[in-house]
PDB file of N, CA and C in Angstrom:
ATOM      1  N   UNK A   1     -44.372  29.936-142.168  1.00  0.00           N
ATOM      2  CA  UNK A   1     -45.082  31.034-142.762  1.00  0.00           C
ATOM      3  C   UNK A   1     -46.123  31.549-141.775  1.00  0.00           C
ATOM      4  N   UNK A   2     -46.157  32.849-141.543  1.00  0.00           N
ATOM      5  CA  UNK A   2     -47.007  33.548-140.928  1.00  0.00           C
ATOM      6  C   UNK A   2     -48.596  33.304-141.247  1.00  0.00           C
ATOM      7  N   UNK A   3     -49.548  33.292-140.755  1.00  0.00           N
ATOM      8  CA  UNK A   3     -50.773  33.143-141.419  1.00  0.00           C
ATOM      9  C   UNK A   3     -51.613  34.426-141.523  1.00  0.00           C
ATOM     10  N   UNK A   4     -51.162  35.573-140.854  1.00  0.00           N
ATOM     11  CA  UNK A   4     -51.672  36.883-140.604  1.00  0.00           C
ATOM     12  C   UNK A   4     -50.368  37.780-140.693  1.00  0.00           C
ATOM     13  N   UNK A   5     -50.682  38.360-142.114  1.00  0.00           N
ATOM     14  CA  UNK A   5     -49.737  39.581-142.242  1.00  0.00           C
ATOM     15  C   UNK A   5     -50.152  40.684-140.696  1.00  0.00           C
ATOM     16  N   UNK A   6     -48.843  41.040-140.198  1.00  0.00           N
ATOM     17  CA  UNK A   6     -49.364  42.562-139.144  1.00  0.00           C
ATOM     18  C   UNK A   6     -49.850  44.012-139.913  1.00  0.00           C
ATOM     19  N   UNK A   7     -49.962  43.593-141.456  1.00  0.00           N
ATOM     20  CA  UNK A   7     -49.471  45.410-142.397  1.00  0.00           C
ATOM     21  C   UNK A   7     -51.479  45.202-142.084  1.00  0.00           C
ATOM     22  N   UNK A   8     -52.490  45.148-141.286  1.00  0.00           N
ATOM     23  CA  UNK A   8     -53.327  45.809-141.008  1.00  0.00           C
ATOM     24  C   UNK A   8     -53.524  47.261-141.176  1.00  0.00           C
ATOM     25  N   UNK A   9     -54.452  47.529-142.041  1.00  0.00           N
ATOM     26  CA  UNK A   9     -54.624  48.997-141.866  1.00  0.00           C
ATOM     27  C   UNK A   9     -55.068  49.692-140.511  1.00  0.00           C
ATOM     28  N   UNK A  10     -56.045  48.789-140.061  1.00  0.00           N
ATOM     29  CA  UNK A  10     -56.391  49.186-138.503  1.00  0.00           C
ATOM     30  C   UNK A  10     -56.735  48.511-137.662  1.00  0.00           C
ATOM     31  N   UNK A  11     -56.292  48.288-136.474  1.00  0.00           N
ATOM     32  CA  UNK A  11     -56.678  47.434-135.754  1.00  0.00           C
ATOM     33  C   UNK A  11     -57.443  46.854-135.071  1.00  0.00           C
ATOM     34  N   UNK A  12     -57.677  45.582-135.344  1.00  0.00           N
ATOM     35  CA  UNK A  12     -59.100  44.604-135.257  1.00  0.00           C
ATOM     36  C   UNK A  12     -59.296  44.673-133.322  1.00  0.00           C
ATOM     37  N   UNK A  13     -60.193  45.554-133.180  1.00  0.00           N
ATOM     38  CA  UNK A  13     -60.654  45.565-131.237  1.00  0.00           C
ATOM     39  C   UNK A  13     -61.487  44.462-131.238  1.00  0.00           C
ATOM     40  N   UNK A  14     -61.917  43.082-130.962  1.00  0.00           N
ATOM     41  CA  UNK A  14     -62.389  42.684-130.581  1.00  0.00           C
ATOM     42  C   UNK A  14     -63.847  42.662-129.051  1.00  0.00           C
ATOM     43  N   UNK A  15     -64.737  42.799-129.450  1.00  0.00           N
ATOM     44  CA  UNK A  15     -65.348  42.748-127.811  1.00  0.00           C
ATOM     45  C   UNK A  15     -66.762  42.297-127.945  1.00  0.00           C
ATOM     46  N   UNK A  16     -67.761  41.652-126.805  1.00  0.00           N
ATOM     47  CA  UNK A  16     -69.266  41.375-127.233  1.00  0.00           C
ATOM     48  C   UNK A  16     -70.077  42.298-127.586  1.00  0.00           C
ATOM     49  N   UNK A  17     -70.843  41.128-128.651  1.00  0.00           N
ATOM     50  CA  UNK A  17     -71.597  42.395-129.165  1.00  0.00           C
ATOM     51  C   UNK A  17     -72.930  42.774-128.339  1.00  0.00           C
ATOM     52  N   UNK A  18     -73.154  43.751-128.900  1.00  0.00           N
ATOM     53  CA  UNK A  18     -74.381  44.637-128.074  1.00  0.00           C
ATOM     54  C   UNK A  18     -75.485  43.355-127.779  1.00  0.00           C
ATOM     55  N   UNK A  19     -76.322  42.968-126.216  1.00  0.00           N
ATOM     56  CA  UNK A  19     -77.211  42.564-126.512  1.00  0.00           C
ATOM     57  C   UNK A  19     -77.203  41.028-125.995  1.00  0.00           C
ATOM     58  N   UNK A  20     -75.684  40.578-126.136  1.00  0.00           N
ATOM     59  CA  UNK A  20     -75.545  39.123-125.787  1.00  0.00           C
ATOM     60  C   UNK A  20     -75.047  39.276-124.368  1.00  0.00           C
ATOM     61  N   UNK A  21     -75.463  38.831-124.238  1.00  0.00           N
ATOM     62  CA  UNK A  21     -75.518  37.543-122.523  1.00  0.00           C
ATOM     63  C   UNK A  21     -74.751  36.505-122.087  1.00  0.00           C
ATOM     64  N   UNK A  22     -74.317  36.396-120.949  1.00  0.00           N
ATOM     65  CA  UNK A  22     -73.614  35.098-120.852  1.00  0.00           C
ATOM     66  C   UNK A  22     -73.363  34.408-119.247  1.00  0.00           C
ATOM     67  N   UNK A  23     -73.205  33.488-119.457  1.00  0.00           N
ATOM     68  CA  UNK A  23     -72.887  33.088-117.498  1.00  0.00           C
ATOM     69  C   UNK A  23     -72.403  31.652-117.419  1.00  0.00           C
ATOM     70  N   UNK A  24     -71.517  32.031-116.386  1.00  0.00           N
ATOM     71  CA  UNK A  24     -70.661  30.502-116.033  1.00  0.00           C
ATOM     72  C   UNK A  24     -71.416  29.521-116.097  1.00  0.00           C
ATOM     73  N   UNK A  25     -70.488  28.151-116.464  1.00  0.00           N
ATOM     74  CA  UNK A  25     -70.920  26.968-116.565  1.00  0.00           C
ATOM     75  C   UNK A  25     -70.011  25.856-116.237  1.00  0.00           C
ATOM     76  N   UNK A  26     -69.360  25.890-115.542  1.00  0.00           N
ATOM     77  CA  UNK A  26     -68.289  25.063-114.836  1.00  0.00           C
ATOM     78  C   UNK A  26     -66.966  25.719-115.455  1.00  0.00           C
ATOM     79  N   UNK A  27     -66.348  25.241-115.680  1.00  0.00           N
ATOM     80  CA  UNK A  27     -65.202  25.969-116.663  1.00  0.00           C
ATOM     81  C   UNK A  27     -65.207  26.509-118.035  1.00  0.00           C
ATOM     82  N   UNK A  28     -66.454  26.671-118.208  1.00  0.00           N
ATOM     83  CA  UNK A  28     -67.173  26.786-119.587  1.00  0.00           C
ATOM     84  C   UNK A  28     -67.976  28.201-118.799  1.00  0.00           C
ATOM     85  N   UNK A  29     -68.347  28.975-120.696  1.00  0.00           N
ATOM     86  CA  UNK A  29     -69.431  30.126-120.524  1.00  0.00           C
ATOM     87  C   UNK A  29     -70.255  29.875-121.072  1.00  0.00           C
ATOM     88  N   UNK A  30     -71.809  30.325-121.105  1.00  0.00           N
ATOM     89  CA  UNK A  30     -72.402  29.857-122.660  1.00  0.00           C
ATOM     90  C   UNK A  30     -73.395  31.056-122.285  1.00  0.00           C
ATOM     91  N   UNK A  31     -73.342  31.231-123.969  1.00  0.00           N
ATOM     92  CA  UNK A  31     -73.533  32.535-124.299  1.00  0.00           C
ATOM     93  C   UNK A  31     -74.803  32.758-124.878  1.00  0.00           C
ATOM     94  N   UNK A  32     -75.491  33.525-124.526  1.00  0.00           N
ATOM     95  CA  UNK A  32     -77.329  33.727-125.269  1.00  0.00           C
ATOM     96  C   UNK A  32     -76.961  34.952-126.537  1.00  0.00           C
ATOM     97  N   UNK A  33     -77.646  34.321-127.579  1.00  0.00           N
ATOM     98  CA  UNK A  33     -77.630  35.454-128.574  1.00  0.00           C
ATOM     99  C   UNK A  33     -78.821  36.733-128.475  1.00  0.00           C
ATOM    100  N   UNK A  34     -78.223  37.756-128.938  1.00  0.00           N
ATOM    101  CA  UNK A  34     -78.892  39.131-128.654  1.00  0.00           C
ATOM    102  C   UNK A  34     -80.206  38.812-128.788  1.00  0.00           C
ATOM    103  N   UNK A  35     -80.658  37.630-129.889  1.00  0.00           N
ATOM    104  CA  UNK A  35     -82.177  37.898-130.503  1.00  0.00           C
ATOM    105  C   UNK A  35     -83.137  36.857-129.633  1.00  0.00           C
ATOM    106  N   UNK A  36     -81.856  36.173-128.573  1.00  0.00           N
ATOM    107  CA  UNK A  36     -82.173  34.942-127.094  1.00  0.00           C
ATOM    108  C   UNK A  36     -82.896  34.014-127.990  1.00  0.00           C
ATOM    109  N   UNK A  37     -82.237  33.463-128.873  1.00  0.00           N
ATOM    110  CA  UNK A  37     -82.861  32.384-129.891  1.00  0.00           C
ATOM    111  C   UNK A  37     -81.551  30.980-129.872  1.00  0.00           C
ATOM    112  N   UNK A  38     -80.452  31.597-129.593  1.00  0.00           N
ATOM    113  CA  UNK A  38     -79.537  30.878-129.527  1.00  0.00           C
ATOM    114  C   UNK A  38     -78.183  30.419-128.751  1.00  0.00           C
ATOM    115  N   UNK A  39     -77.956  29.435-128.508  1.00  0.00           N
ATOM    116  CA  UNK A  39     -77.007  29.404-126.927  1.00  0.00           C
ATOM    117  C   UNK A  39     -75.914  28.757-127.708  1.00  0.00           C
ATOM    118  N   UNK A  40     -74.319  29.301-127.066  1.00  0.00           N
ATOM    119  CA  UNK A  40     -73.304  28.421-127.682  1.00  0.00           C
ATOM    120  C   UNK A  40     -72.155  28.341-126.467  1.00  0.00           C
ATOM    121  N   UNK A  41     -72.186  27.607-125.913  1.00  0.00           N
ATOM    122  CA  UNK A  41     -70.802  26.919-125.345  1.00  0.00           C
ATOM    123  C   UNK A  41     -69.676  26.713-125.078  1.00  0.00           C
ATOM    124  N   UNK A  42     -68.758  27.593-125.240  1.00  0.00           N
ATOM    125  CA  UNK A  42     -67.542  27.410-125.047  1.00  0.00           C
ATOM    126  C   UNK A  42     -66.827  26.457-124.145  1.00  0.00           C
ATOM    127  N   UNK A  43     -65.700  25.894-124.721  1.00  0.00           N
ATOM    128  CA  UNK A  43     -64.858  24.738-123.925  1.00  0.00           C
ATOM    129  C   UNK A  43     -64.003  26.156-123.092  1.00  0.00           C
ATOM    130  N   UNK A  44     -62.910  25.325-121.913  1.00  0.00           N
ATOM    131  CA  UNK A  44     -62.542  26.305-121.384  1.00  0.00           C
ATOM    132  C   UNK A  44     -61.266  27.334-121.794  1.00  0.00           C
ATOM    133  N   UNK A  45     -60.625  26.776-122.937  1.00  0.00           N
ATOM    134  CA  UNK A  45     -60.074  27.952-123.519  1.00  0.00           C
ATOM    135  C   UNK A  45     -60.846  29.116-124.357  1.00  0.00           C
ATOM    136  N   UNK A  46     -61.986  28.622-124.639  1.00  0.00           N
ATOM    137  CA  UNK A  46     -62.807  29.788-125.373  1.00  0.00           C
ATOM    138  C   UNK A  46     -63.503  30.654-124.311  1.00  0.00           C
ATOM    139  N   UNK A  47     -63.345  30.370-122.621  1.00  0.00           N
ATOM    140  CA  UNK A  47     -63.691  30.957-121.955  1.00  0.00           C
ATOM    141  C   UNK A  47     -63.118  31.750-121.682  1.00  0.00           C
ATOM    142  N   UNK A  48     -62.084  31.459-121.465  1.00  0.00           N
ATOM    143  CA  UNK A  48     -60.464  32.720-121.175  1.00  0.00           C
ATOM    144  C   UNK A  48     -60.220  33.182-121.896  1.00  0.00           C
ATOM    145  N   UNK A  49     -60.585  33.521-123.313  1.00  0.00           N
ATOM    146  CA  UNK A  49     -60.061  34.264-124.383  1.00  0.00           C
ATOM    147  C   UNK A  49     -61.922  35.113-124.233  1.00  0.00           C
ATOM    148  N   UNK A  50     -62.403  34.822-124.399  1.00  0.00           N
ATOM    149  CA  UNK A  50     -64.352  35.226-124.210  1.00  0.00           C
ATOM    150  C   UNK A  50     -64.180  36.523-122.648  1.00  0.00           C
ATOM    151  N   UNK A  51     -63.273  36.055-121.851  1.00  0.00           N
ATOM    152  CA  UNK A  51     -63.341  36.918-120.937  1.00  0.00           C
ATOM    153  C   UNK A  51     -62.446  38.052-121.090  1.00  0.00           C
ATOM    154  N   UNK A  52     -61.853  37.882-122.006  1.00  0.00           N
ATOM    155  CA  UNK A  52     -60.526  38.592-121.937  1.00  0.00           C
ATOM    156  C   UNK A  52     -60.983  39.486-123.097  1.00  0.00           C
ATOM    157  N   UNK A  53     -62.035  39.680-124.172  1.00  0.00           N
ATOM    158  CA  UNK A  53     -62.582  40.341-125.036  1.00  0.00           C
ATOM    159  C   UNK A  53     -63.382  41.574-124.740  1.00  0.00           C
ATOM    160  N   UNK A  54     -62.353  42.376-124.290  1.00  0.00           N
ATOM    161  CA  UNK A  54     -62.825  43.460-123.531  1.00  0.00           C
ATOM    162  C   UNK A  54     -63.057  44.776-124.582  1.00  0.00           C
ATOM    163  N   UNK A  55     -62.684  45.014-125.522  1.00  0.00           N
ATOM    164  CA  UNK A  55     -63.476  46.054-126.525  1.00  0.00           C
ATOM    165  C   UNK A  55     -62.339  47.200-126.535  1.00  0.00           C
ATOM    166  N   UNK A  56     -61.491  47.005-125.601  1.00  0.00           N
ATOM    167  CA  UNK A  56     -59.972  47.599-125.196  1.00  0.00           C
ATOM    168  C   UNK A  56     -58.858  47.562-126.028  1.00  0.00           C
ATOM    169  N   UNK A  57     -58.507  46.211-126.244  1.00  0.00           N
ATOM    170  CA  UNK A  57     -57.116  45.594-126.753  1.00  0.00           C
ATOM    171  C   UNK A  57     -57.524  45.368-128.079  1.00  0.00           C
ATOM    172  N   UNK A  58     -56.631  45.146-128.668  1.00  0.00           N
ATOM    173  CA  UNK A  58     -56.726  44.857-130.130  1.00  0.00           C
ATOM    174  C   UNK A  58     -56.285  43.457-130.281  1.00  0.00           C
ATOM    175  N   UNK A  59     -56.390  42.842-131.305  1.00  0.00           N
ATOM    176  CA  UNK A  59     -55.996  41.417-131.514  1.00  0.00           C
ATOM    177  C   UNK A  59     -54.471  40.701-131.234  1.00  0.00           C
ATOM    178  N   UNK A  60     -53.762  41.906-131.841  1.00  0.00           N
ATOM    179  CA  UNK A  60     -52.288  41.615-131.221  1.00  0.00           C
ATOM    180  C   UNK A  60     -51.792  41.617-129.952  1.00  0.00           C
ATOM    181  N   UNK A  61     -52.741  42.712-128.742  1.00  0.00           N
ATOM    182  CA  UNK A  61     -52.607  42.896-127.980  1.00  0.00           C
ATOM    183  C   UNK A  61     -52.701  41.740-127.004  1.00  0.00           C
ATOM    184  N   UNK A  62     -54.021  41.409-127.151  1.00  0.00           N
ATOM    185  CA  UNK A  62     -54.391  39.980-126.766  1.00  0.00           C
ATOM    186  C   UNK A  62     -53.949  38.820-126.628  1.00  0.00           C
ATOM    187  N   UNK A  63     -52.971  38.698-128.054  1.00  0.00           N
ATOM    188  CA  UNK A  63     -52.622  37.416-128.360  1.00  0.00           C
ATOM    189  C   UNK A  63     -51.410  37.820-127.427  1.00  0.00           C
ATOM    190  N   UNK A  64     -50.598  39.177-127.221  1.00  0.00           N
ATOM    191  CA  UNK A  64     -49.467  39.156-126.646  1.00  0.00           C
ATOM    192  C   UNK A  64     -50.257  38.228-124.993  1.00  0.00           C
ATOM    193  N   UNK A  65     -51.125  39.130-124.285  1.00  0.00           N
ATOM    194  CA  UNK A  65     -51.010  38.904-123.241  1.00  0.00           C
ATOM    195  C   UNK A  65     -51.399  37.239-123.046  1.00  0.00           C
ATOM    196  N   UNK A  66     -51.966  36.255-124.018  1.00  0.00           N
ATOM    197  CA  UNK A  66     -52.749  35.587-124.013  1.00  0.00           C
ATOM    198  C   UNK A  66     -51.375  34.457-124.068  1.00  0.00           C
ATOM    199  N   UNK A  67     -50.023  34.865-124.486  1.00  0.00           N
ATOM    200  CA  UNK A  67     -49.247  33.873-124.686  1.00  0.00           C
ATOM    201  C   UNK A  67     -48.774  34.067-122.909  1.00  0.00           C
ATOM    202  N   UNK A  68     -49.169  34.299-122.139  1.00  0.00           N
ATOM    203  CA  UNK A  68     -48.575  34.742-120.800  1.00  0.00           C
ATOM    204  C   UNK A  68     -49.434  33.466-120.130  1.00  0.00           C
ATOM    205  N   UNK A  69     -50.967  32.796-120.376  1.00  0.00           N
ATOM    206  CA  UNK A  69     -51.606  31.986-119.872  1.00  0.00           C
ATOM    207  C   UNK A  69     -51.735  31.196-120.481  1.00  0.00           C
ATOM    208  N   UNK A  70     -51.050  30.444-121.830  1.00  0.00           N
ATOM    209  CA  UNK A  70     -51.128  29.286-122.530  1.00  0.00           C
ATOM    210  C   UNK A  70     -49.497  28.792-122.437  1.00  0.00           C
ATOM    211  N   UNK A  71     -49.124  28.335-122.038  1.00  0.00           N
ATOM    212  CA  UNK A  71     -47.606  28.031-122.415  1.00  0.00           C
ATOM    213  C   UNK A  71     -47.567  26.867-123.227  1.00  0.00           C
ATOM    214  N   UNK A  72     -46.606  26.832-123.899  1.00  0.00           N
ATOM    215  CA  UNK A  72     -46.304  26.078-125.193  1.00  0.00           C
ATOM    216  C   UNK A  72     -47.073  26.268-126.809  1.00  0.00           C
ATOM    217  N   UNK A  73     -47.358  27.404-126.491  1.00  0.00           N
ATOM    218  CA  UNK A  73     -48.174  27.873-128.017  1.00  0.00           C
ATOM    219  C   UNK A  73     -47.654  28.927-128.282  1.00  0.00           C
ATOM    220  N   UNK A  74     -46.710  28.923-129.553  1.00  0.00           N
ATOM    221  CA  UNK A  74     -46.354  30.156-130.103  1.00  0.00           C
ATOM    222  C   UNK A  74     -46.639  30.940-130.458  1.00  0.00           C
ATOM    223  N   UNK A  75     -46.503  32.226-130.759  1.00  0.00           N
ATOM    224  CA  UNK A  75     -47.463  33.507-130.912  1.00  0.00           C
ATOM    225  C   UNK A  75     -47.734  33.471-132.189  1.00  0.00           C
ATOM    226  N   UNK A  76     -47.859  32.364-133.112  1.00  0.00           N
ATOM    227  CA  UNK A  76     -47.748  32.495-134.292  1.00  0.00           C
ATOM    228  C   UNK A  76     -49.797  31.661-134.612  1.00  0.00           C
ATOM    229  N   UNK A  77     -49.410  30.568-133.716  1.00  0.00           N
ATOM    230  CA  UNK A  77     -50.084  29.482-133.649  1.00  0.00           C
ATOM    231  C   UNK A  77     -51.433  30.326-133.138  1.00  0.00           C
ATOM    232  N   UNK A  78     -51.104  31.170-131.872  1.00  0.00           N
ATOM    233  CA  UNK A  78     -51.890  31.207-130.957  1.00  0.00           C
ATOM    234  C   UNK A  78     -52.750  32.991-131.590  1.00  0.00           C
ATOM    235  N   UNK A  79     -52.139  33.482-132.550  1.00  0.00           N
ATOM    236  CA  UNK A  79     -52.669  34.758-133.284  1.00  0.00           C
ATOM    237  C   UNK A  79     -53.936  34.135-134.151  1.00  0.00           C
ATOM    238  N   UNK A  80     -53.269  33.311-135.072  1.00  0.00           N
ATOM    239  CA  UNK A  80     -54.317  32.537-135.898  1.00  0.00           C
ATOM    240  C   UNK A  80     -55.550  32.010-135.159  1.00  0.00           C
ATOM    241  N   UNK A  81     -55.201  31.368-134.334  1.00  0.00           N
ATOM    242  CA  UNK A  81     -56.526  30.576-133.637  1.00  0.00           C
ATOM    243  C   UNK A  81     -57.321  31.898-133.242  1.00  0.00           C
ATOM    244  N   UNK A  82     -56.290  32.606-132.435  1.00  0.00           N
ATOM    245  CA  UNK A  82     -57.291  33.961-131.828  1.00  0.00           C
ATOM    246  C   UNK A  82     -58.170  34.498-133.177  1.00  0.00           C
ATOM    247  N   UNK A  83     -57.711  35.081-134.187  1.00  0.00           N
ATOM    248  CA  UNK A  83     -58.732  35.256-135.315  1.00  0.00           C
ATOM    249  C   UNK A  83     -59.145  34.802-135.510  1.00  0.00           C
ATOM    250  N   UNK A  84     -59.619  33.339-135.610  1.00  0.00           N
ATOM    251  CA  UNK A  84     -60.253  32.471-136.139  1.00  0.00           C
ATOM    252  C   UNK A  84     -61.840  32.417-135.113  1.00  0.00           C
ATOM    253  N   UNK A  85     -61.026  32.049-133.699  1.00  0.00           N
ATOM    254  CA  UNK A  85     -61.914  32.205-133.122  1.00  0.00           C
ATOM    255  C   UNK A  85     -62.956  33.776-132.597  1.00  0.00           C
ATOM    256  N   UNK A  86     -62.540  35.001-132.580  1.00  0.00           N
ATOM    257  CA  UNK A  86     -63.083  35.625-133.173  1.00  0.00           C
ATOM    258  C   UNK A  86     -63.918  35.887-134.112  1.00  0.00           C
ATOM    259  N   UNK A  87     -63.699  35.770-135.597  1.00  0.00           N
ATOM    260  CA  UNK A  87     -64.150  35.670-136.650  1.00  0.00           C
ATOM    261  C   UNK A  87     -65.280  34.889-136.497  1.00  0.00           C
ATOM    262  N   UNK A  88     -65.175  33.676-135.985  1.00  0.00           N
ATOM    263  CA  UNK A  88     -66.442  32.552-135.527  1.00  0.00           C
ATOM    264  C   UNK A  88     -67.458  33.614-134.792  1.00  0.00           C
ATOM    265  N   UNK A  89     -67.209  34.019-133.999  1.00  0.00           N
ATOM    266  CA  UNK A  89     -68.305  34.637-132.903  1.00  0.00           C
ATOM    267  C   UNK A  89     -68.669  35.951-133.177  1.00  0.00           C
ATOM    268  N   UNK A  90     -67.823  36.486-134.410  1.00  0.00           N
ATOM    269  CA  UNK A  90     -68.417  37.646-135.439  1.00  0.00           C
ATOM    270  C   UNK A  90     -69.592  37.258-135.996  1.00  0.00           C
ATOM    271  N   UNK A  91     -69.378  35.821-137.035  1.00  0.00           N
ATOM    272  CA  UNK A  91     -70.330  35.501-137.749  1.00  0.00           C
ATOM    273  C   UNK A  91     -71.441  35.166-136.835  1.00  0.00           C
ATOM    274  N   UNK A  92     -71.477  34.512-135.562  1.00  0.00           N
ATOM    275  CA  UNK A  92     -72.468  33.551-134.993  1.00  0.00           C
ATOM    276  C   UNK A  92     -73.222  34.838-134.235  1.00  0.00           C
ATOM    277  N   UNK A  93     -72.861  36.385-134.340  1.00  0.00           N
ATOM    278  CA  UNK A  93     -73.297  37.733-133.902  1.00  0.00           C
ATOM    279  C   UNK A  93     -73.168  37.983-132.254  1.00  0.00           C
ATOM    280  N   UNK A  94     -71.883  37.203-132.141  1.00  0.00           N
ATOM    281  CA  UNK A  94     -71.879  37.080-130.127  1.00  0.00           C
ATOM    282  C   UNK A  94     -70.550  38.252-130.143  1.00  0.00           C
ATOM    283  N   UNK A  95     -69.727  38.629-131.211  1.00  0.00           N
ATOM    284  CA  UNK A  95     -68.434  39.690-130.966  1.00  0.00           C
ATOM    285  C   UNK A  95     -68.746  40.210-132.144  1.00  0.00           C
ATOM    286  N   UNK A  96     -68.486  41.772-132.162  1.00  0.00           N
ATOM    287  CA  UNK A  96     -68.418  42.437-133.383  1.00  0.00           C
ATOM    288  C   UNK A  96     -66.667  43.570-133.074  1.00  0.00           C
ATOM    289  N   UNK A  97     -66.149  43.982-133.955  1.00  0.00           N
ATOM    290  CA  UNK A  97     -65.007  44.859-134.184  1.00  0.00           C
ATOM    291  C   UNK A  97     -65.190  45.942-134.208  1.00  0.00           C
ATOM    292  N   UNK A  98     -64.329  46.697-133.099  1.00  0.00           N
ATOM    293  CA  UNK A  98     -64.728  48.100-133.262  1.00  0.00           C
ATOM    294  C   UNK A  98     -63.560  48.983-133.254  1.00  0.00           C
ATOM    295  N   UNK A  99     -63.763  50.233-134.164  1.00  0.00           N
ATOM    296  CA  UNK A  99     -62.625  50.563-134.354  1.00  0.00           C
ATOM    297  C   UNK A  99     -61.626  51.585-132.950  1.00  0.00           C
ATOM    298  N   UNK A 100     -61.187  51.712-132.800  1.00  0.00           N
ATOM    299  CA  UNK A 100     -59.995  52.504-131.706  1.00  0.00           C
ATOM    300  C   UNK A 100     -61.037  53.206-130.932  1.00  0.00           C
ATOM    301  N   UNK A 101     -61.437  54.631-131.642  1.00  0.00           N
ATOM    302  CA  UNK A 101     -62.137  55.441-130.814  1.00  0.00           C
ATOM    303  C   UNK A 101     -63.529  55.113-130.879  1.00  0.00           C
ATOM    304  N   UNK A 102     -64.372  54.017-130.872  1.00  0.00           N
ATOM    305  CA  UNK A 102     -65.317  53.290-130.918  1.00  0.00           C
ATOM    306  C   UNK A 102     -65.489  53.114-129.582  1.00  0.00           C
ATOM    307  N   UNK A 103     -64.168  52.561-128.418  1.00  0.00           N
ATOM    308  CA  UNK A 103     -64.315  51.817-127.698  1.00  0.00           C
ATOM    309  C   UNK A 103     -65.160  52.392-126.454  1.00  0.00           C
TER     310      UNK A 103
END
């Protein structure tokens, strides 16, 4: 079973939000929140997906190109996590969604 219908009305752009900060940390990024009250860490797949959140692509887009640098994760597996992890860094105010002509 799919965990993300595609019948989206519009498509989720992913990219950082206004304000946050960030800089290498070995294979890791870690990221200052806009209000510089709070720092969060990424392991190094949350770095390569964090870099790749360009305000451009849309979620599907992503996950397409994103199955090109993970091998052995199906696009099924690897959509979900991508929202998920998204969604995380929506709430924690480090990515917000913007719509098409937003970008």
């Amino acid at each position: 079973m799919v965990a993300c219908s595609r019948a989206v009305t519009r498509p989720r752009i992913p990219r950082h939000a206004p304000g946050v900060s960030h800089e290498p940390a070995g294979d890791s990024v870690v990221i200052l929140d806009p209000a510089g009250t709070a720092l969060t860490t990424l392991n190094p797949v949350g770095t390569v997906i964090w870099h790749e959140l360009d305000g451009v692509r849309d979620i599907d887009t992503l996950c397409d190109d994103l199955l090109e640098r993970f091998e052995g994760v199906d696009r099924a597996t690897l959509r979900r996590d991508l929202v998920a992890f998204c969604d995380r860094l929506v709430a924690d105010g480090l990515v917000e969604y913007v719509d098409p002509g937003d970008t």
